[in-house]
N, C-alpha and C. Protein backbone atom coordinates (compact mmCIF):
# COMPACT_ATOMS: atom_id res chain seq x y z
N UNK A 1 -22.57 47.94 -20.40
CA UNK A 1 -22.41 46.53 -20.13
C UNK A 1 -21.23 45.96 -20.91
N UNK A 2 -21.11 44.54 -21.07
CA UNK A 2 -20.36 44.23 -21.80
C UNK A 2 -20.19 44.44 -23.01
N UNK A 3 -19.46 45.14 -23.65
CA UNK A 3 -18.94 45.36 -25.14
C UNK A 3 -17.78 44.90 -25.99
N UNK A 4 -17.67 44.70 -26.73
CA UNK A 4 -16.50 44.17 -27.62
C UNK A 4 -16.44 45.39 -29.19
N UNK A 5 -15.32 46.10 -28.73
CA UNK A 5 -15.48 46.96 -29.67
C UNK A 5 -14.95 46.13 -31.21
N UNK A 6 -15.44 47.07 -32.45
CA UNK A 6 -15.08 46.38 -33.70
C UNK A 6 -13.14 46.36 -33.57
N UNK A 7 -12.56 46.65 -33.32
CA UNK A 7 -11.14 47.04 -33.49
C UNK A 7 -10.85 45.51 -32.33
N UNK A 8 -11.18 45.76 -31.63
CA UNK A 8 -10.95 44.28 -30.85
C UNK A 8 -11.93 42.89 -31.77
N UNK A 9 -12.47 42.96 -32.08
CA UNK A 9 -12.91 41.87 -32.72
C UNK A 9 -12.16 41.76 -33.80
N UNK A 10 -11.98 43.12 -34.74
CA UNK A 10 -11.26 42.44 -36.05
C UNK A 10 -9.83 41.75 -35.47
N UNK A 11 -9.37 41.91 -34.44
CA UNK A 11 -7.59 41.63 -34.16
C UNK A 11 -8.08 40.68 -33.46
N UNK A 12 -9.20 40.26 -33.13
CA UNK A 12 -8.98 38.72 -32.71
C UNK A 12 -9.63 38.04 -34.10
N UNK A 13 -10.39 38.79 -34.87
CA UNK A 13 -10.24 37.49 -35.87
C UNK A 13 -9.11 37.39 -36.80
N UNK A 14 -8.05 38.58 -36.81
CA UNK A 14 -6.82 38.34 -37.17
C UNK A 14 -6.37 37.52 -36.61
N UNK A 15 -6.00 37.54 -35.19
CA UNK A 15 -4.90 36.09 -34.70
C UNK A 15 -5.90 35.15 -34.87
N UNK A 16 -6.91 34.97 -34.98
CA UNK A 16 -7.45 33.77 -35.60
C UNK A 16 -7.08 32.72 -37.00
N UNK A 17 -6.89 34.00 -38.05
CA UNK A 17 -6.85 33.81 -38.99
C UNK A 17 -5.08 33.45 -39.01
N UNK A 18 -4.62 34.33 -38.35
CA UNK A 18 -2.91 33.84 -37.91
C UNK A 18 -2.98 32.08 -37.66
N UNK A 19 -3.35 31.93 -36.83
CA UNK A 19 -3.28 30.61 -35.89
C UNK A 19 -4.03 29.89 -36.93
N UNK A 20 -5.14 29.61 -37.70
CA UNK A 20 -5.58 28.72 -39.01
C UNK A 20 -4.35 28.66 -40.47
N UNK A 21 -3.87 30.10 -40.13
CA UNK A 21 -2.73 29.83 -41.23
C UNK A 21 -1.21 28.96 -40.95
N UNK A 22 -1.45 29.45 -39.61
CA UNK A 22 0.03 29.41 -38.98
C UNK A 22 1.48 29.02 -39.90
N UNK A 23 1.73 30.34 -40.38
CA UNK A 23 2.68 30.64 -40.86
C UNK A 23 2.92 32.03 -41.17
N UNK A 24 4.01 33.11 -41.22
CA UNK A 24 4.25 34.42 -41.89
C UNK A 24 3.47 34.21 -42.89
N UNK A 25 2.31 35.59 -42.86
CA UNK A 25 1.89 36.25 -43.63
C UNK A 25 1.71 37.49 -43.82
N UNK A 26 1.39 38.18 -45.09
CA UNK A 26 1.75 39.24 -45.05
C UNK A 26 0.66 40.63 -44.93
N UNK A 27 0.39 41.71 -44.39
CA UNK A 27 -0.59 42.20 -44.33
C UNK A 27 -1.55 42.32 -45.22
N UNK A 28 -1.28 42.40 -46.10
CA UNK A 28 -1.95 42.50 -47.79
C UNK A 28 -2.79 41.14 -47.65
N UNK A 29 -1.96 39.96 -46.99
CA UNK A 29 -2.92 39.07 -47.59
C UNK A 29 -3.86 38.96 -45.99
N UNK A 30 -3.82 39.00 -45.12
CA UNK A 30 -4.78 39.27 -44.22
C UNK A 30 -5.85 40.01 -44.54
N UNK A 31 -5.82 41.25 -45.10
CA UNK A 31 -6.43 42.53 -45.23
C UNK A 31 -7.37 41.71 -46.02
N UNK A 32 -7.11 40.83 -47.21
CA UNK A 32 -8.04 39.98 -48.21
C UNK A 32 -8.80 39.41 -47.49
N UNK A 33 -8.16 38.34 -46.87
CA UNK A 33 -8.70 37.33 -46.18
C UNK A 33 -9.95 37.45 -45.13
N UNK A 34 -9.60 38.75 -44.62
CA UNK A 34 -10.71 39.14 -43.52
C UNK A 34 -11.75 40.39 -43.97
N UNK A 35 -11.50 40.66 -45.88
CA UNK A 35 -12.19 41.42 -46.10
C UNK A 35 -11.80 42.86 -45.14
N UNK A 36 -10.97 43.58 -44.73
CA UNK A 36 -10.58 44.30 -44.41
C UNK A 36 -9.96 45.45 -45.17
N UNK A 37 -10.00 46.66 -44.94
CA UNK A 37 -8.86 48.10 -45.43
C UNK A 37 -7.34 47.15 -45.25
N UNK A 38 -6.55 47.84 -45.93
CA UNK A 38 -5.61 47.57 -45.68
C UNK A 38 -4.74 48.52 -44.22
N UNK A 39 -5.24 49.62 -44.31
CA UNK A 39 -4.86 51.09 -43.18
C UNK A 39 -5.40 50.27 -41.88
N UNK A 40 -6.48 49.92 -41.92
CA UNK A 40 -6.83 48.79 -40.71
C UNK A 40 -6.36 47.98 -40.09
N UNK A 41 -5.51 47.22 -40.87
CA UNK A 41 -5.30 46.03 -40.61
C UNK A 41 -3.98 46.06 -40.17
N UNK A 42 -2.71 47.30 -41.21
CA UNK A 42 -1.79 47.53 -40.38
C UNK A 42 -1.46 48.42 -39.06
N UNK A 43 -2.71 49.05 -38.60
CA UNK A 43 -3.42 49.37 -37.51
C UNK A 43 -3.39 48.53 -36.09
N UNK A 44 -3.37 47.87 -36.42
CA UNK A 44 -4.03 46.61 -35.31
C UNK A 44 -2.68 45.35 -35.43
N UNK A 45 -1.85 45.40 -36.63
CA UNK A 45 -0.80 44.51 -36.43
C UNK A 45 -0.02 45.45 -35.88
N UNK A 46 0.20 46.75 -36.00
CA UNK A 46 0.91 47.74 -35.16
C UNK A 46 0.69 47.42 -33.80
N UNK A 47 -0.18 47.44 -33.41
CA UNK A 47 -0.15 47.61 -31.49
C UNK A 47 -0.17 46.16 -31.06
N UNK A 48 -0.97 44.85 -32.28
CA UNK A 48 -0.47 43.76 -31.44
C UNK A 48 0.64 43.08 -31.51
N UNK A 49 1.79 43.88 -32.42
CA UNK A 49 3.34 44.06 -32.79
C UNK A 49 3.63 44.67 -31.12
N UNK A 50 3.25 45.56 -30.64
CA UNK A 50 3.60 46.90 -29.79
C UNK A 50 3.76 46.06 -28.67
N UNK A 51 2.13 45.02 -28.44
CA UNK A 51 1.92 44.30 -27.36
C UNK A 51 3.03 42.89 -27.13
N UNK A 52 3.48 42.53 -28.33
CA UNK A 52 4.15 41.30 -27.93
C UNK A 52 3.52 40.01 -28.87
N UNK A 53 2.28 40.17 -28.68
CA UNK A 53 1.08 39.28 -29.52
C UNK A 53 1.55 38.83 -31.16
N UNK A 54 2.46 39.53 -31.87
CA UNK A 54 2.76 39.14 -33.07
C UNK A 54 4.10 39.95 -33.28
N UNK A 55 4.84 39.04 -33.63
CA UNK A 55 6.29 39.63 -34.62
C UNK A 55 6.08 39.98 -36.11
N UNK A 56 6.83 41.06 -36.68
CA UNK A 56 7.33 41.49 -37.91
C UNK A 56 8.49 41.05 -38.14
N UNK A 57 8.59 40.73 -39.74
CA UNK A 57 9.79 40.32 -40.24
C UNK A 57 9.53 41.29 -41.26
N UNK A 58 10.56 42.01 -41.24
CA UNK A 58 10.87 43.08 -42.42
C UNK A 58 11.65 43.01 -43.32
N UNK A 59 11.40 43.31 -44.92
CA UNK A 59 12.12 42.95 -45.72
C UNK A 59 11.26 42.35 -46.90
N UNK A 60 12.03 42.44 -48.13
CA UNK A 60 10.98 41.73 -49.45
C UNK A 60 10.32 40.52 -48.58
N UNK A 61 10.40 39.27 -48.36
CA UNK A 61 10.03 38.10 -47.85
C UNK A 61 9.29 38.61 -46.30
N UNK A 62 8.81 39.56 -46.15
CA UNK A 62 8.59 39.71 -44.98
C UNK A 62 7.04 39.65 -44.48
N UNK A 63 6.85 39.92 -43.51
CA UNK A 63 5.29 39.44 -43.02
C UNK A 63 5.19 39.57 -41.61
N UNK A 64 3.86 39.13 -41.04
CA UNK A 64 3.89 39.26 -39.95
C UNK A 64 3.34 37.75 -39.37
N UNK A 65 3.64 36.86 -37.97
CA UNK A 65 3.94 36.19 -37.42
C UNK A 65 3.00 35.78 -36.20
N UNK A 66 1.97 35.00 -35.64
CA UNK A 66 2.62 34.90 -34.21
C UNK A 66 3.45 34.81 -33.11
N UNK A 67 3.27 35.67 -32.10
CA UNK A 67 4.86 35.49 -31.16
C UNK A 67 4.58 34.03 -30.41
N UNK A 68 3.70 33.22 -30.25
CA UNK A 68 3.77 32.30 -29.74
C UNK A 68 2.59 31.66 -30.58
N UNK A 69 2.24 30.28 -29.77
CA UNK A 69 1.69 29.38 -30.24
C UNK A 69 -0.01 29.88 -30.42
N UNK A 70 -0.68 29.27 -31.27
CA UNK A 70 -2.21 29.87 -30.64
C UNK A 70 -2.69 29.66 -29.42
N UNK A 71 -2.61 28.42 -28.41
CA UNK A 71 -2.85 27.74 -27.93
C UNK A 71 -2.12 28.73 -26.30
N UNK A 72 -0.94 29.49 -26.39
CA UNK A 72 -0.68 30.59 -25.70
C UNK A 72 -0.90 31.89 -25.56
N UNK A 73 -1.71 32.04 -26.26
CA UNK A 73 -1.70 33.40 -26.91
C UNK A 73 -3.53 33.62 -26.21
N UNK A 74 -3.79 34.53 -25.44
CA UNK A 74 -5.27 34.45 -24.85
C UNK A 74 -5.95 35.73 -25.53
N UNK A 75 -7.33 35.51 -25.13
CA UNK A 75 -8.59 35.98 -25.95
C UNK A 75 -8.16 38.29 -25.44
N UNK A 76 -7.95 37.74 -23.95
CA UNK A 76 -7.18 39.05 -23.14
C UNK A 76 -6.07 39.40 -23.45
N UNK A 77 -5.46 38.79 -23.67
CA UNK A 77 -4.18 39.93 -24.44
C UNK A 77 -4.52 40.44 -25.54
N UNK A 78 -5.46 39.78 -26.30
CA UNK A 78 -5.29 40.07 -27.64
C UNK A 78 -6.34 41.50 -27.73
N UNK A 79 -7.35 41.44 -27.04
CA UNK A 79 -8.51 42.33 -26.64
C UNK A 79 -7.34 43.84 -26.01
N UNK A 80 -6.71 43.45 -25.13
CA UNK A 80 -5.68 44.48 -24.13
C UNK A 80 -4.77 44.70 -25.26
N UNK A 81 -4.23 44.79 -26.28
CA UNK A 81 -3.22 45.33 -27.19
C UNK A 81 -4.15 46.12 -27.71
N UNK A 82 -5.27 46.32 -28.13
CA UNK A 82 -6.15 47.22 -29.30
C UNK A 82 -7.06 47.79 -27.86
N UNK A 83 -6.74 47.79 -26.92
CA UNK A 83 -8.13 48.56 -25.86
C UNK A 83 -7.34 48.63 -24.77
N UNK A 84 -7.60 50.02 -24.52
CA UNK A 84 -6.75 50.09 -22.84
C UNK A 84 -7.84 50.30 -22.00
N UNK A 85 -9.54 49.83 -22.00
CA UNK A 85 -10.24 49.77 -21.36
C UNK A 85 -10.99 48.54 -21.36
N UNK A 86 -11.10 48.08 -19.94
CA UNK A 86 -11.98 46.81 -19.78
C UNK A 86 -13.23 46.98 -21.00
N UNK A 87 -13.30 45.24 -21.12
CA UNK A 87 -13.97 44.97 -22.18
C UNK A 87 -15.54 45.17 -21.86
N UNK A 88 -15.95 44.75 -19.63
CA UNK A 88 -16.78 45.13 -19.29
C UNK A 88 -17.02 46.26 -18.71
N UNK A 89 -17.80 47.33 -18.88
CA UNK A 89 -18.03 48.72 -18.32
C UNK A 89 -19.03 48.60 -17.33
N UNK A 90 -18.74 48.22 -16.38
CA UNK A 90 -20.35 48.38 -15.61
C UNK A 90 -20.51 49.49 -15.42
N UNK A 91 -21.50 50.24 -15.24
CA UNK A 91 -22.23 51.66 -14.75
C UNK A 91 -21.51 52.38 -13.69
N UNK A 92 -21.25 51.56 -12.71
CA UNK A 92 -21.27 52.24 -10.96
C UNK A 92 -19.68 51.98 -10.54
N UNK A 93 -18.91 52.63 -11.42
CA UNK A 93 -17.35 52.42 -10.69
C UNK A 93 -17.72 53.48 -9.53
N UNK A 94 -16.27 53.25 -8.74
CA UNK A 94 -15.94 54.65 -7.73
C UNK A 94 -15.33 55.47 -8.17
N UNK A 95 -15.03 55.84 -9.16
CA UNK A 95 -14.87 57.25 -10.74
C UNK A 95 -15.81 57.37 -11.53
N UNK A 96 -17.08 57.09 -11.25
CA UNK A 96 -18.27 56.89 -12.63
C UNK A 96 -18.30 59.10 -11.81
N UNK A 97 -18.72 59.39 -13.46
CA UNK A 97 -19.30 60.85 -13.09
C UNK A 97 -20.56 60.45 -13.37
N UNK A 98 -21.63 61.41 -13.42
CA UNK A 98 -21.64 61.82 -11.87
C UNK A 98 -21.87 60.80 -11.19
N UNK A 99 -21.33 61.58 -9.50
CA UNK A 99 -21.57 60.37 -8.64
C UNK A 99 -22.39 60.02 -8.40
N UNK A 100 -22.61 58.53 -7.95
CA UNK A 100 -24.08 57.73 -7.79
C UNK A 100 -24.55 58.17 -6.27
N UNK A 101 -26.10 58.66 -6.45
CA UNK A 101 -26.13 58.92 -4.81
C UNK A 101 -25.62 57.40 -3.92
N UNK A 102 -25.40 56.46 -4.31
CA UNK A 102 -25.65 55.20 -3.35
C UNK A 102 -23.92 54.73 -3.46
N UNK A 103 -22.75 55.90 -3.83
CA UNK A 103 -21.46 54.99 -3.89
C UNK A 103 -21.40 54.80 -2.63
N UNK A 104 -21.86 54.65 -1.64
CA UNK A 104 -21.08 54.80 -0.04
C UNK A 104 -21.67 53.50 0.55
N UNK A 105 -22.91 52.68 -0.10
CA UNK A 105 -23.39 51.74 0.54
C UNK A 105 -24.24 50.69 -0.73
N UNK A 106 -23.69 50.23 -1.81
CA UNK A 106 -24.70 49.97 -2.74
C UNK A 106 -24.18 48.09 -3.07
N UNK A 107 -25.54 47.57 -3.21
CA UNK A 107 -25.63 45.96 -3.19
C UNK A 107 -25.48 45.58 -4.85
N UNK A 108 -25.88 46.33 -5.52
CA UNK A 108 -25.60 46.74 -6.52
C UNK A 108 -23.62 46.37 -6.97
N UNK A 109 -23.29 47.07 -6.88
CA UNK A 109 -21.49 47.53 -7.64
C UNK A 109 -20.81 46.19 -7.37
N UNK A 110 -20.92 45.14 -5.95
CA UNK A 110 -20.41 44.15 -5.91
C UNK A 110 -20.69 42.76 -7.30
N UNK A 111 -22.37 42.99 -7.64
CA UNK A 111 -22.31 42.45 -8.57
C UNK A 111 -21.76 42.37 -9.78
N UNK A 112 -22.03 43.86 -10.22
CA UNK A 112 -21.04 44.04 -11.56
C UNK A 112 -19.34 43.61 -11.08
N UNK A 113 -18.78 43.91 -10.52
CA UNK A 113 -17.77 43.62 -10.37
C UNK A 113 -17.35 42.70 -10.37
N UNK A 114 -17.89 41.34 -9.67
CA UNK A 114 -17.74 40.16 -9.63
C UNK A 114 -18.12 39.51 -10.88
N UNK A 115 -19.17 39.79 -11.77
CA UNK A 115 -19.18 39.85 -13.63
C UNK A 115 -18.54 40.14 -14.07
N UNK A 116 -17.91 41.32 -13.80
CA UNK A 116 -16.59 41.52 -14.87
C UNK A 116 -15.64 40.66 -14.16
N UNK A 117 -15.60 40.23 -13.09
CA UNK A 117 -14.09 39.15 -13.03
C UNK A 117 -14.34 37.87 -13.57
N UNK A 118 -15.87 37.25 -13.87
CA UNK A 118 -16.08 36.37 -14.69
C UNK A 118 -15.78 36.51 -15.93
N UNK A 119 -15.88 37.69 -16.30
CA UNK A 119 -15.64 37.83 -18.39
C UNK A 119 -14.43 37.81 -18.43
N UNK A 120 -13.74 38.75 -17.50
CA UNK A 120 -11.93 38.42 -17.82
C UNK A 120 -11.29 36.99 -17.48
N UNK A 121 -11.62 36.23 -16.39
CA UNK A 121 -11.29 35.06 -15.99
C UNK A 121 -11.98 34.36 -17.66
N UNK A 122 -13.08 34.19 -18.30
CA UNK A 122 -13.23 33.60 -19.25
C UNK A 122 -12.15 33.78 -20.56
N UNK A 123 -11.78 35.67 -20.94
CA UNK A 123 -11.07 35.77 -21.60
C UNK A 123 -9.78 35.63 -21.67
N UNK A 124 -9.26 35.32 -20.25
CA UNK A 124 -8.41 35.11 -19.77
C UNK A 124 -7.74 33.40 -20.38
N UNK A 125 -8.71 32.87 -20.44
CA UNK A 125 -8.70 31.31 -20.21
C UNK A 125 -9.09 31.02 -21.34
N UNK A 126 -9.18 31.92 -22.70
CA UNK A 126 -9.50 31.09 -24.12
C UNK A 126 -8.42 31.61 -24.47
N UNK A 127 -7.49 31.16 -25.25
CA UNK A 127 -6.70 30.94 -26.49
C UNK A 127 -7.30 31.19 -27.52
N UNK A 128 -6.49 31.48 -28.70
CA UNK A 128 -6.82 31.95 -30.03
C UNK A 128 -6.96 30.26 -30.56
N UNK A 129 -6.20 29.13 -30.10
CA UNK A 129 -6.28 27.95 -30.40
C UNK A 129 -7.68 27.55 -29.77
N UNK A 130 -8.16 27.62 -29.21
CA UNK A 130 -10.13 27.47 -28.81
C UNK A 130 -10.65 28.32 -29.36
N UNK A 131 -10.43 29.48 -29.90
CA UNK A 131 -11.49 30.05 -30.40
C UNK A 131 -11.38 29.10 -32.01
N UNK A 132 -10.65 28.87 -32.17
CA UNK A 132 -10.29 27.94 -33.81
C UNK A 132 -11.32 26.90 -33.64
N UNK A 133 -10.76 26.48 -32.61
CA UNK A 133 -11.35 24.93 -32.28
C UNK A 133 -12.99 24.99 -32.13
N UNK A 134 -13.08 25.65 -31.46
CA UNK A 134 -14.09 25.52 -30.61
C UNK A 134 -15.79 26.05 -30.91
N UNK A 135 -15.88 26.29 -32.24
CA UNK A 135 -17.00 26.99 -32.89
C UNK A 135 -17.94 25.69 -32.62
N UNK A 136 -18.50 24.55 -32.95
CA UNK A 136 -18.73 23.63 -32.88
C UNK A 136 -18.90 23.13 -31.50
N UNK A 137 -18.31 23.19 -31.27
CA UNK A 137 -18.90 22.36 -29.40
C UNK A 137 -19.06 23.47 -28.78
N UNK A 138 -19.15 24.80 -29.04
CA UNK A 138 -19.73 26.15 -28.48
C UNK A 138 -21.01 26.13 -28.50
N UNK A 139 -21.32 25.85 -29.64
CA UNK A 139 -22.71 25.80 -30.14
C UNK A 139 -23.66 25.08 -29.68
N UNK A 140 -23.02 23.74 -29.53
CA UNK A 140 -23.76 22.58 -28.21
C UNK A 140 -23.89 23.24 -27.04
N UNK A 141 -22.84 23.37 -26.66
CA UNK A 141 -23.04 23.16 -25.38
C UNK A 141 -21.67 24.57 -24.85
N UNK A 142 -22.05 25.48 -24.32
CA UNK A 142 -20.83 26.50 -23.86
C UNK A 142 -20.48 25.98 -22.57
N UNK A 143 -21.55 25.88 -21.66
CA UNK A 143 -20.75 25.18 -20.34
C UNK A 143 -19.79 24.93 -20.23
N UNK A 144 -19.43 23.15 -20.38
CA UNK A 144 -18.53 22.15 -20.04
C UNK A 144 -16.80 23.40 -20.65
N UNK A 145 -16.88 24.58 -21.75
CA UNK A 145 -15.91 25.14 -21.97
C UNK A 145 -15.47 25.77 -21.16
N UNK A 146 -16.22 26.60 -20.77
CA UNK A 146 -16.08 27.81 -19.77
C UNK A 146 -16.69 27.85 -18.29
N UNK A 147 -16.54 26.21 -17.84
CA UNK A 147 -17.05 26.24 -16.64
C UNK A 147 -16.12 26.80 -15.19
N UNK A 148 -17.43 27.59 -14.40
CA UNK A 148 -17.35 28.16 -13.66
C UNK A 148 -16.46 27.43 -12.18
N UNK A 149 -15.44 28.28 -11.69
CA UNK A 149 -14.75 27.52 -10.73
C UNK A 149 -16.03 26.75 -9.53
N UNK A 150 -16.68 27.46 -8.95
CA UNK A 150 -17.48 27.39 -7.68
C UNK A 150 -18.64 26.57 -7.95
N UNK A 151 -18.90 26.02 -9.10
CA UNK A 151 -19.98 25.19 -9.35
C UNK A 151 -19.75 23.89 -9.46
């Protein structure tokens, strides 16, 4: 089902912690901040360096950056730089081994599928600037955030 591996969560609560600081900082002091390894942390600024998601400035004064604003920067990219696999796994792809006796006719697979285009359309559509924001009126009420197109 849906999963969020630890490596994707810590790099979104890195650009979190990016976007509350918003300013160059430097891995060392992230690694503190989020209670993290340090091997970790330049782990994960590596590939969301790789992805686009954050600049390096190299050099004594150096650190690492957001490449854009929080508020541009989505919950899916940041998840897609540390995971080259959907965040939702449903059971019944048309590559699941072994095969399902029912791939040829199943009422089943449309659902998952259409769930996972809800979780990405959601992750799609939060910013690292809402996840900041947004702890607090999550808690009320998630709806009115993440409301559904068709309703």
């Amino acid at each position: 089902m849906f999963r969020v591996t630890r490596a994707e969560e810590q790099a979104v609560c890195l650009m979190m912690r990016m976007g509350i600081l918003a300013r160059q900082v430097t891995l060392a002091e992230l690694a503190e901040l989020e209670s993290l390894p340090e091997p970790t942390v330049a782990k994960l600024l590596g590939m969301l360096r790789r992805s686009g998601v954050v600049t390096a400035v190299r050099g004594r004064n150096g650190g690492y950056e957001l490449a854009a604003l929080p508020a541009d920067i989505s919950a899916a990219a940041v998840i897609g730089a540390v995971s080259s696999e959907s965040a939702f796994g449903y059971p019944c792809r048309d590559d699941s081994e072994p095969a399902c006796p029912r791939t040829d006719n199943c009422g089943l697979r449309p659902v998952w599928q259409h769930l996972e285009s809800r979780v990405t359309a959601v992750l799609r559509g939060t910013s690292i600037a809402d996840l900041i924001a947004r702890e607090t009126s999550a808690c009320r009420d998630p709806d009115p955030l993440w409301a559904l197109d068709n309703e």
